[in-house]
N, C-alpha and C. Protein backbone atom coordinates (compact mmCIF):
# COMPACT_ATOMS: atom_id res chain seq x y z
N UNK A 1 0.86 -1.17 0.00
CA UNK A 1 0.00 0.00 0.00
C UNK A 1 0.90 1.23 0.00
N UNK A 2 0.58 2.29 -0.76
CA UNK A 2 1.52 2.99 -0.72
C UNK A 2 0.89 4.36 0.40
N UNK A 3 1.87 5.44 0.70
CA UNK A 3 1.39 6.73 1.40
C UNK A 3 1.51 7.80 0.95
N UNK A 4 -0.10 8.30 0.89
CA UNK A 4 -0.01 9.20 0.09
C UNK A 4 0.58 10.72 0.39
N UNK A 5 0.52 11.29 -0.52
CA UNK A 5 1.52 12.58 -0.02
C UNK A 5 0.28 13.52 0.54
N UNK A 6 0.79 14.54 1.71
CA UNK A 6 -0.06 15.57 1.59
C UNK A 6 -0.96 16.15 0.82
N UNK A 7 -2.30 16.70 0.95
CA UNK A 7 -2.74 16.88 -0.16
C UNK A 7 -3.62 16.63 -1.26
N UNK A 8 -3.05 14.81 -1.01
CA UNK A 8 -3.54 13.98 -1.71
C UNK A 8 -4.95 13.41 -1.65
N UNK A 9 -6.03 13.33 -2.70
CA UNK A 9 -6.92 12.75 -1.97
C UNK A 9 -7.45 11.56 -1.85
N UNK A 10 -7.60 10.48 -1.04
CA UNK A 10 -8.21 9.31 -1.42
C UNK A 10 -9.32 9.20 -2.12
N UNK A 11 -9.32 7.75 -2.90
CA UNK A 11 -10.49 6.96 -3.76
C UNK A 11 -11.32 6.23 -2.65
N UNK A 12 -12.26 6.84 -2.56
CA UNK A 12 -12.58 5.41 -1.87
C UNK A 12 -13.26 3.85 -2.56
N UNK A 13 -13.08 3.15 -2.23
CA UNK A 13 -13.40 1.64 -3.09
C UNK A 13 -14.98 1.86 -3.08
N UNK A 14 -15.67 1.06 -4.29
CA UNK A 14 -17.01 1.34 -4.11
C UNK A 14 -17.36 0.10 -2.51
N UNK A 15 -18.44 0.53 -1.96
CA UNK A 15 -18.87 0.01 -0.79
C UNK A 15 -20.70 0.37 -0.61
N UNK A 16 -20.79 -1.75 -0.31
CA UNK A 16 -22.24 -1.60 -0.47
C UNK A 16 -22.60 -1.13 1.05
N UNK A 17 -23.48 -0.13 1.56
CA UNK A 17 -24.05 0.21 2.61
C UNK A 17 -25.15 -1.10 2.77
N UNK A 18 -25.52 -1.52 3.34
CA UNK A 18 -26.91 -2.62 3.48
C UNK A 18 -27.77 -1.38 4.02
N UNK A 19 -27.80 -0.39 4.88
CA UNK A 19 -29.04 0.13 5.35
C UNK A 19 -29.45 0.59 3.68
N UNK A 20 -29.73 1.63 3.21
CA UNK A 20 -30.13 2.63 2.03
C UNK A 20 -29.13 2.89 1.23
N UNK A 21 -28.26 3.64 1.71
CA UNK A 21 -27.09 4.22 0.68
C UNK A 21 -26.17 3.14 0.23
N UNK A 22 -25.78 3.77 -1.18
CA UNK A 22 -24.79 2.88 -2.05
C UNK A 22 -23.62 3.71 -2.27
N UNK A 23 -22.45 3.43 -1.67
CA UNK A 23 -21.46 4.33 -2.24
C UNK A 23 -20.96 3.99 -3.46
N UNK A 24 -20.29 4.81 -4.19
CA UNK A 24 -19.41 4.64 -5.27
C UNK A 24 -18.16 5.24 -5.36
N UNK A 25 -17.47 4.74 -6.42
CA UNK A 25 -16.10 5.39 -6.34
C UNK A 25 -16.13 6.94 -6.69
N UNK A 26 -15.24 7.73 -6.50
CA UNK A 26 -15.65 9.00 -7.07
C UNK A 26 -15.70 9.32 -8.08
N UNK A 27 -15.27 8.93 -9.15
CA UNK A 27 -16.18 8.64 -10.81
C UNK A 27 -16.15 7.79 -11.31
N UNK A 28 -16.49 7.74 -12.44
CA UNK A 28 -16.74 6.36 -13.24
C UNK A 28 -17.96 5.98 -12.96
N UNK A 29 -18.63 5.13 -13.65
CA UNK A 29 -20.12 4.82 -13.98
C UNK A 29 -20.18 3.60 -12.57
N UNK A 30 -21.62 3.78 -11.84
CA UNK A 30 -22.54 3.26 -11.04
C UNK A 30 -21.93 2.14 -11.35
N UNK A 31 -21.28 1.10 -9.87
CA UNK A 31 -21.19 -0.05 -10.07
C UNK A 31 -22.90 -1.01 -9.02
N UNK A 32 -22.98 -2.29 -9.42
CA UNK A 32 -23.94 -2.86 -9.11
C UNK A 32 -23.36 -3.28 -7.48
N UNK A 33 -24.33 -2.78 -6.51
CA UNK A 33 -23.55 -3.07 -5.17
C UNK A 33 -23.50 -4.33 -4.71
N UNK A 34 -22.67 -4.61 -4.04
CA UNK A 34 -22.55 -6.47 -3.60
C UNK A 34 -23.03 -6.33 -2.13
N UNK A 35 -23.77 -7.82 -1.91
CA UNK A 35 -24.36 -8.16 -0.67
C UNK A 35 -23.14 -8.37 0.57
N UNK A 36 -22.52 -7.29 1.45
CA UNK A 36 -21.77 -7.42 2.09
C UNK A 36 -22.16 -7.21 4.25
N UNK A 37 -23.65 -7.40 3.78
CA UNK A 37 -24.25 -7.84 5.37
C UNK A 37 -23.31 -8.83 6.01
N UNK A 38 -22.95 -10.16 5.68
CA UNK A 38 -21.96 -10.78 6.54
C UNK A 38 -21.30 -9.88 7.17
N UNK A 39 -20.25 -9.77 6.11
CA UNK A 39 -18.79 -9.06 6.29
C UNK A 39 -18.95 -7.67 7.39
N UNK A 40 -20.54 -6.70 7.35
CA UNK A 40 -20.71 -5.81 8.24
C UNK A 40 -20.72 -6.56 9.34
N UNK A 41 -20.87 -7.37 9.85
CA UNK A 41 -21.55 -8.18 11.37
C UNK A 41 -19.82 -8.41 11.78
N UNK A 42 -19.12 -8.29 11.30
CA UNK A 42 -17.63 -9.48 11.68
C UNK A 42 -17.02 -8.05 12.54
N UNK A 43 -16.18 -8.07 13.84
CA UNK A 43 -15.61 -7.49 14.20
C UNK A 43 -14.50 -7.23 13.63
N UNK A 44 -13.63 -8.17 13.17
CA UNK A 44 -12.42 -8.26 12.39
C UNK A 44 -12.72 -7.41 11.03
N UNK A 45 -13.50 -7.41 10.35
CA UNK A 45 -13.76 -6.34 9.06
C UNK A 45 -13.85 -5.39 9.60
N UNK A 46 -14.86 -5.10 10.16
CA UNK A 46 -14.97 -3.29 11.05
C UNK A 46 -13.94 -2.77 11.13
N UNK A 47 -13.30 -3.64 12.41
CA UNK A 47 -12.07 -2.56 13.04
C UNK A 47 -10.90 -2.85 11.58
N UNK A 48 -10.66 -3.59 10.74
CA UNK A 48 -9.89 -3.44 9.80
C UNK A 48 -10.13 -2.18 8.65
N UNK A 49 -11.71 -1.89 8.25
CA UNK A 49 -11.76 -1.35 7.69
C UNK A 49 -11.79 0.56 8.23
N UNK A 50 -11.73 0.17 9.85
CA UNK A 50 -11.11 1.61 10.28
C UNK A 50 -10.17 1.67 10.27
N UNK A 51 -9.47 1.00 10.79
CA UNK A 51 -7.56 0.46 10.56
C UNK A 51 -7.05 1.69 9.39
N UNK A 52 -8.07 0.81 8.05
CA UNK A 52 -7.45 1.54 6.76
C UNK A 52 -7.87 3.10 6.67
N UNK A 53 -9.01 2.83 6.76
CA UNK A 53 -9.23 4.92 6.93
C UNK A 53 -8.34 5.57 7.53
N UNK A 54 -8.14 5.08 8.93
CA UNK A 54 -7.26 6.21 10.00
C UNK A 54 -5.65 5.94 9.70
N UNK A 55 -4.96 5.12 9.30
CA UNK A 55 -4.09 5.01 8.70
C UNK A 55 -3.84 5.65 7.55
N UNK A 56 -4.50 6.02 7.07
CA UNK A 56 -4.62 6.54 5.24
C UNK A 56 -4.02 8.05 5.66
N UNK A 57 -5.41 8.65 7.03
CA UNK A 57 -4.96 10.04 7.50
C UNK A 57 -4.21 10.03 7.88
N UNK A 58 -3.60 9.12 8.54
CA UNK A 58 -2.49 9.56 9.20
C UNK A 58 -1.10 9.20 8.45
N UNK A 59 -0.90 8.68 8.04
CA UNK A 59 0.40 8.49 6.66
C UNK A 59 0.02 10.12 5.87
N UNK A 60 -1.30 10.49 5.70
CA UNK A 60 -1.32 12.35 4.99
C UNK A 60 -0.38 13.15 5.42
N UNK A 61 -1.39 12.88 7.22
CA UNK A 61 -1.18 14.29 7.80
C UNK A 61 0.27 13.72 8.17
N UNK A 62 1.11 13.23 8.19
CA UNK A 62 2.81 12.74 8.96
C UNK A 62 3.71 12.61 8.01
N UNK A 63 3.15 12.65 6.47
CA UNK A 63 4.27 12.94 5.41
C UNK A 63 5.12 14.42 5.82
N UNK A 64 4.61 15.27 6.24
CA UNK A 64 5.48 16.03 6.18
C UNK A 64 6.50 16.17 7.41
N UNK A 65 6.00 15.35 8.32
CA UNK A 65 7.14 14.87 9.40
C UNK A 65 8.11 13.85 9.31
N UNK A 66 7.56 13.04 7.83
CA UNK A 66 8.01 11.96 7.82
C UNK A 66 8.23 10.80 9.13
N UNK A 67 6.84 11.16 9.17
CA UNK A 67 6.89 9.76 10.60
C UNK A 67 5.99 8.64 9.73
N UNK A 68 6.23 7.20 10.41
CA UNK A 68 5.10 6.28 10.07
C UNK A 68 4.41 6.44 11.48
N UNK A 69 3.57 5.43 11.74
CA UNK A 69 2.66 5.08 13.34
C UNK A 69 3.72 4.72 13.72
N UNK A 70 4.11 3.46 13.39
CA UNK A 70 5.31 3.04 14.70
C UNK A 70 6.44 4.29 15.25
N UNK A 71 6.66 5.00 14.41
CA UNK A 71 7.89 5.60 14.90
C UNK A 71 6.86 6.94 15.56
N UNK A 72 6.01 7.44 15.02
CA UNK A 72 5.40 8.44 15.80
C UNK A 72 5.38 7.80 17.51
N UNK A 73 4.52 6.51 17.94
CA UNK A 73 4.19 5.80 18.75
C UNK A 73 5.55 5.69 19.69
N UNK A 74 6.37 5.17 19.20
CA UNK A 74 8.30 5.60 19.65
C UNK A 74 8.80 6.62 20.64
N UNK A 75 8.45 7.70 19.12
CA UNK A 75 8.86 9.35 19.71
C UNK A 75 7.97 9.44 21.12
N UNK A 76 6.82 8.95 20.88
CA UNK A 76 5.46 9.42 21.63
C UNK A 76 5.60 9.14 22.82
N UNK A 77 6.11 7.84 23.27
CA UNK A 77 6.49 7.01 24.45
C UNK A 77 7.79 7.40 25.07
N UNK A 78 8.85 8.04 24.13
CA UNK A 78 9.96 8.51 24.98
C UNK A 78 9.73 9.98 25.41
N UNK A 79 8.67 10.44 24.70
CA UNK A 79 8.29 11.93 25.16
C UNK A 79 7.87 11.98 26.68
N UNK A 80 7.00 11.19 26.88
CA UNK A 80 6.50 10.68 28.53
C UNK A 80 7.11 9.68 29.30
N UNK A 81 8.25 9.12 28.67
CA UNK A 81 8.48 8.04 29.34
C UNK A 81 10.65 8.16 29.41
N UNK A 82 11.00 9.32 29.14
CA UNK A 82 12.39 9.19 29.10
C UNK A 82 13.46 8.61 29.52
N UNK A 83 13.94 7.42 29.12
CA UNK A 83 15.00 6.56 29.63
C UNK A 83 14.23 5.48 29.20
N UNK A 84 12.89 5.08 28.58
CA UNK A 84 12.45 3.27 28.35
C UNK A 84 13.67 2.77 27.70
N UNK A 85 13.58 1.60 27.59
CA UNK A 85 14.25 0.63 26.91
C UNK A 85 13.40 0.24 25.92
N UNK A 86 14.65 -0.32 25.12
CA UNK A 86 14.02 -0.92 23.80
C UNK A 86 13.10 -2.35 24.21
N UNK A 87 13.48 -2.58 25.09
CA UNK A 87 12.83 -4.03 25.31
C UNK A 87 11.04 -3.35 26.01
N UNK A 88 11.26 -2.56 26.81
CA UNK A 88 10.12 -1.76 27.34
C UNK A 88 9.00 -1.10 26.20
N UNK A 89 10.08 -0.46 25.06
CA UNK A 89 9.35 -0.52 23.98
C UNK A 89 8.37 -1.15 23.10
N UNK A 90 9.32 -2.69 22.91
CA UNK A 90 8.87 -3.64 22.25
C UNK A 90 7.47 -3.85 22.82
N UNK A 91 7.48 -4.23 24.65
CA UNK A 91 6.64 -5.23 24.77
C UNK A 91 5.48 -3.95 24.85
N UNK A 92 5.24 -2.87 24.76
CA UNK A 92 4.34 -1.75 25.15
C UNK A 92 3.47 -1.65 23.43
N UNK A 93 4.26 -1.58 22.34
CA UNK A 93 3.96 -1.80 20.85
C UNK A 93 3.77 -3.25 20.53
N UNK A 94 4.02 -4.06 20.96
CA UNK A 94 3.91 -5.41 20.82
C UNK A 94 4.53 -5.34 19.09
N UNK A 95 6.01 -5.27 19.32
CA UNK A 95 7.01 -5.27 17.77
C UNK A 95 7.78 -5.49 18.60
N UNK A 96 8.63 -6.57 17.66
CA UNK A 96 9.96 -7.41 17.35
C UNK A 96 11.20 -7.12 18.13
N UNK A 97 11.72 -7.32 18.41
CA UNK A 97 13.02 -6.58 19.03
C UNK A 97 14.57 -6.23 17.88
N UNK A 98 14.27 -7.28 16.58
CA UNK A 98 14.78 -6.64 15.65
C UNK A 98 14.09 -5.49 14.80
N UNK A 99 12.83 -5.67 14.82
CA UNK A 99 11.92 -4.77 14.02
C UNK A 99 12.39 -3.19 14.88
N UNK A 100 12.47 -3.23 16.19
CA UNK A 100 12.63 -2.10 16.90
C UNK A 100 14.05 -1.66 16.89
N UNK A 101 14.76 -2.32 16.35
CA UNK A 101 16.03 -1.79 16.47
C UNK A 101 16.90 -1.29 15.26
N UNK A 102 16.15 -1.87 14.45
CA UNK A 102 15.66 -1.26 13.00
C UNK A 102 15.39 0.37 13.34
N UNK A 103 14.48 0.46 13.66
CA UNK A 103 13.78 1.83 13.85
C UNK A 103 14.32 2.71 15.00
N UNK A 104 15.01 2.39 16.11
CA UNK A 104 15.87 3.02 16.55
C UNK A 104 16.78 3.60 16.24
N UNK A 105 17.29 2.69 15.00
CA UNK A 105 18.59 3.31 14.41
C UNK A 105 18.25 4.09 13.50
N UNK A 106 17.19 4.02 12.85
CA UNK A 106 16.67 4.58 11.85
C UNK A 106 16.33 6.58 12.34
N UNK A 107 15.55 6.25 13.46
CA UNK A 107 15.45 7.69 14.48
C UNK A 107 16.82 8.36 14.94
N UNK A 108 17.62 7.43 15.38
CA UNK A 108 18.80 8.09 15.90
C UNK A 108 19.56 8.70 14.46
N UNK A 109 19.85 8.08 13.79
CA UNK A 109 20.59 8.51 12.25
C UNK A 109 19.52 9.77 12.11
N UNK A 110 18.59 9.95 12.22
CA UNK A 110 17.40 11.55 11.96
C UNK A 110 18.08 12.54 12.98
N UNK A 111 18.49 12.15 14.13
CA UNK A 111 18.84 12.84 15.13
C UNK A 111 17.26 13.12 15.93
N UNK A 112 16.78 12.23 16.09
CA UNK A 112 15.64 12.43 17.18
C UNK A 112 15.97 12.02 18.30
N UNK A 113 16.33 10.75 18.48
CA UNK A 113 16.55 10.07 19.93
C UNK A 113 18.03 9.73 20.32
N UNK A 114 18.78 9.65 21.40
CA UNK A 114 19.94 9.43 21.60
C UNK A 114 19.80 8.54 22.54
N UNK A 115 21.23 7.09 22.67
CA UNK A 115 21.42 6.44 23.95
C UNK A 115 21.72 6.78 24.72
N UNK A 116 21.46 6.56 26.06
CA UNK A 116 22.43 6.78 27.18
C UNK A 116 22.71 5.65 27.95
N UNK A 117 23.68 5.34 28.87
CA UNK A 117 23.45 4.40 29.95
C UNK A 117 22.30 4.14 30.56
N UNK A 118 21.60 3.68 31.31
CA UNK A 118 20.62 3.40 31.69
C UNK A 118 20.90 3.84 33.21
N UNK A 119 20.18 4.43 34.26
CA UNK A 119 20.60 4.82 35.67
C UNK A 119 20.83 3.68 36.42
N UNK A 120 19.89 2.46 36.05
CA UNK A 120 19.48 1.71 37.06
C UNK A 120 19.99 0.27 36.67
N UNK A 121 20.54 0.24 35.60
CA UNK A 121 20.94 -1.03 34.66
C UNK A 121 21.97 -0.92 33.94
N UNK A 122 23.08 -1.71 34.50
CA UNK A 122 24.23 -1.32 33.36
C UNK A 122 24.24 -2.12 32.42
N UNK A 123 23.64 -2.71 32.26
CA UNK A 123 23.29 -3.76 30.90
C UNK A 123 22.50 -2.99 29.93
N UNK A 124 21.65 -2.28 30.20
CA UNK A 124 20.68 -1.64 29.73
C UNK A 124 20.97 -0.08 28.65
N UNK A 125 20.17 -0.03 28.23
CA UNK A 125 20.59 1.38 27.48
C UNK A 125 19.11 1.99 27.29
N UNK A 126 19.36 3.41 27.99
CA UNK A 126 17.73 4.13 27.81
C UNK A 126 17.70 5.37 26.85
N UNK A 127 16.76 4.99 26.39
CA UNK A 127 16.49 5.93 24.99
C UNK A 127 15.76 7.39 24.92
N UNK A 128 16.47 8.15 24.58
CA UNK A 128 15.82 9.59 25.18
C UNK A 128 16.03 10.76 23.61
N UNK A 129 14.61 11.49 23.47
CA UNK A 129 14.73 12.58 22.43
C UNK A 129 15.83 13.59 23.09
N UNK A 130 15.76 13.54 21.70
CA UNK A 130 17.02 15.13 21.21
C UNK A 130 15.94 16.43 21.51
N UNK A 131 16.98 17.55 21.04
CA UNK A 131 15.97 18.48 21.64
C UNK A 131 14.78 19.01 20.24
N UNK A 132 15.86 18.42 18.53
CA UNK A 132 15.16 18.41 17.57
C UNK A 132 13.97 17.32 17.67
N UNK A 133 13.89 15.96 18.26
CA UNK A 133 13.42 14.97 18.83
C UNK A 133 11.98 15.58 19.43
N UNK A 134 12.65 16.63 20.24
CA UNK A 134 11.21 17.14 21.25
C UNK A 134 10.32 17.54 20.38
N UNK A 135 10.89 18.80 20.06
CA UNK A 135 10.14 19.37 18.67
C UNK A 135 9.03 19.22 17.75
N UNK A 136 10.30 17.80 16.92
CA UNK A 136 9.03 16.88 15.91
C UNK A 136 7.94 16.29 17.05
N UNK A 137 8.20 15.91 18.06
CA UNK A 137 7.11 14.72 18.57
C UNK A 137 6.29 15.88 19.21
N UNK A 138 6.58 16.90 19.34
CA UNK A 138 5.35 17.91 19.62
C UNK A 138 4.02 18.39 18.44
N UNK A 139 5.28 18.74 17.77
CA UNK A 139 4.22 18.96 16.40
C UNK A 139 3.35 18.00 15.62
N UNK A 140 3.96 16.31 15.67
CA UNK A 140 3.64 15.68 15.20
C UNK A 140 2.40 14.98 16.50
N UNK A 141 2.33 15.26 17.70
CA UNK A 141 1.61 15.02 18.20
C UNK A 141 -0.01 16.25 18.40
N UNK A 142 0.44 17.46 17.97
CA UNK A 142 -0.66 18.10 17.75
C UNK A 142 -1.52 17.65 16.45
N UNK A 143 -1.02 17.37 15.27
CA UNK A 143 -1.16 16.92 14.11
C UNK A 143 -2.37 15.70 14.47
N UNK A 144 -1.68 15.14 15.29
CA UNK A 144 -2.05 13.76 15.68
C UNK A 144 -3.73 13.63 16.10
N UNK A 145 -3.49 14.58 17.03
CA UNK A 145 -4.68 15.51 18.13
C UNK A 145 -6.12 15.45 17.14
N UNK A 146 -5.75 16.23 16.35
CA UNK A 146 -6.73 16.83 15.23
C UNK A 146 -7.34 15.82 14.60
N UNK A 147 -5.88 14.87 14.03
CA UNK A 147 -6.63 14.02 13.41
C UNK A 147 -7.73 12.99 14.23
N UNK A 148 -7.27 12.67 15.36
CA UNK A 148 -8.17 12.28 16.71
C UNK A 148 -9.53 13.36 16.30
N UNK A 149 -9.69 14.52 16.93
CA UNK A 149 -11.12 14.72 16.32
C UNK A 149 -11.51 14.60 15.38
N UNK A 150 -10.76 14.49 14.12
CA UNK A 150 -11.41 14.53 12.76
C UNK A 150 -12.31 12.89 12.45
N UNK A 151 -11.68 11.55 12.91
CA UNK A 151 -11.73 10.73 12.68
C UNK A 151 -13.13 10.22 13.63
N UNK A 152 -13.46 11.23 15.00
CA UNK A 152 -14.45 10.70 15.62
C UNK A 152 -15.05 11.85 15.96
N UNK A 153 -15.17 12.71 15.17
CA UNK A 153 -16.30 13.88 14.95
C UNK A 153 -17.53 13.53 14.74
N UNK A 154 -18.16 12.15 14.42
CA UNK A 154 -19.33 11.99 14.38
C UNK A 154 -19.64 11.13 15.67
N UNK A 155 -18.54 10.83 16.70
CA UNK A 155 -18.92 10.46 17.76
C UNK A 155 -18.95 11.01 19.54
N UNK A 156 -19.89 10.88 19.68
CA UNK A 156 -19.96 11.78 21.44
C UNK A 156 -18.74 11.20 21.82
N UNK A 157 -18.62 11.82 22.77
CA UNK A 157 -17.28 11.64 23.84
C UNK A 157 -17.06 10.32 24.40
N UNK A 158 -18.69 10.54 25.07
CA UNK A 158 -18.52 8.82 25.55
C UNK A 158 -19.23 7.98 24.48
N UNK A 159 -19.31 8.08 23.52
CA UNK A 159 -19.21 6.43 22.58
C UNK A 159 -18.00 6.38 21.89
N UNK A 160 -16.63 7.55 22.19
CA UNK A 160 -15.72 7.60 21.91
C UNK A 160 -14.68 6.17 22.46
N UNK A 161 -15.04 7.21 23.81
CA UNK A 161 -14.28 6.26 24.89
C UNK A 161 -15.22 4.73 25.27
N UNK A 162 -16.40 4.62 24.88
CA UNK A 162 -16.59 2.87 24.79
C UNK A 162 -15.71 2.52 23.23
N UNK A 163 -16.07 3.16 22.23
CA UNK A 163 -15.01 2.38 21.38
C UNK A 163 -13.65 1.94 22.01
N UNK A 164 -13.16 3.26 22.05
CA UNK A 164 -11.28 2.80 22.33
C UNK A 164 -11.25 1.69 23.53
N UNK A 165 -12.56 1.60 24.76
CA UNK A 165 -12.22 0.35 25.93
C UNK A 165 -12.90 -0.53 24.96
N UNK A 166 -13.75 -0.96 24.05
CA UNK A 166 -14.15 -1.88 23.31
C UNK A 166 -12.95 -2.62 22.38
N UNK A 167 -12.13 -1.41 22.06
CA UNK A 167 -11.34 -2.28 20.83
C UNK A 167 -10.15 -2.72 22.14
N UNK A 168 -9.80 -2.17 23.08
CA UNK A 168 -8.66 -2.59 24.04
C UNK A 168 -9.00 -3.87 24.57
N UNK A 169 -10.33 -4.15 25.18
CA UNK A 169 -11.13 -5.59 25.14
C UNK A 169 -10.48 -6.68 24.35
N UNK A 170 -9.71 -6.29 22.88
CA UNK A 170 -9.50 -7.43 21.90
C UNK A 170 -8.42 -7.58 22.47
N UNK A 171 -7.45 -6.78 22.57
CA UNK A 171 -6.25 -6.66 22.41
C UNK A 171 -5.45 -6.83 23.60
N UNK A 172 -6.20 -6.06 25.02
CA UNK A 172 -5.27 -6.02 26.33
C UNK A 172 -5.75 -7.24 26.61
């Protein structure tokens, strides 16, 4: 899948509504809608097919930070959490410990995050933003913010927050 640049606007795929409405793509001639009542009932389609929406925005709005999720999620966690470990990392993102070290190096070569000794562990090494580090994960966390209302602007506060403890239900 690729990410699109700022700017850019998504297609959306045609999609049969079962209540009334029929979407379509944004041009091209009326396709015949398909019976996709199952597929609405499945939890796993739902939250996948929000997955792809809010991902879509957010690869938009973070091109120009050049962040992905994981590494925003990174920055995000050493912003509040200064000194985690990579292993603290891992198990908090539930990613790889090569996958994360990948992307550590990848941040540090940007000049966002730097090692240090660890206070409490000399085995250890704790990972802490730069002061360019602070910066991006500020801006990129206001960015973030917005897109948070944009994505649940059609939902009250609290059917907000039953979603997010509903989808944590799967997962925690």
């Amino acid at each position: 899948m690729s990410t699109p640049s700022e700017g850019v606007t998504l297609r959306a795929m045609p999609v049969v509504r079962t209540k009334t409405s029929q979407a379509t793509a944004e041009s091209g001639p009326r396709t015949n809608p398909l019976d996709a009542r199952m597929l609405e009932k499945l939890v796993g389609y739902n939250a996948r097919r929000a997955s792809v929406t809010v991902s879509a925005l957010f690869n938009g709005r973070m091109a120009t930070h050049q962040l992905k999720q994981t590494e925003f999620s990174v920055l995000w966690l050493l912003a509040h959490n200064p000194g985690a470990t990579s292993r603290q990392l891992c198990a908090t993102l539930d990613v790889l410990p090569p996958n994360l070290v990948n992307l550590v190096t990848k941040l540090a070569n940007r000049g966002l995050i730097e090692r240090r000794p660890h206070p409490h562990d000399g085995r250890a090494v704790g990972l802490h933003l730069t002061p360019p580090g602070k910066t991006l994960t500020n801006e990129a966390e206001k960015a973030v913010l917005l897109l948070e209302a944009d994505v649940s602007a059609r939902l009250t506060a609290r059917e907000q927050a039953t979603l997010v403890g509903l989808l944590q239900k799967i997962y925690l």
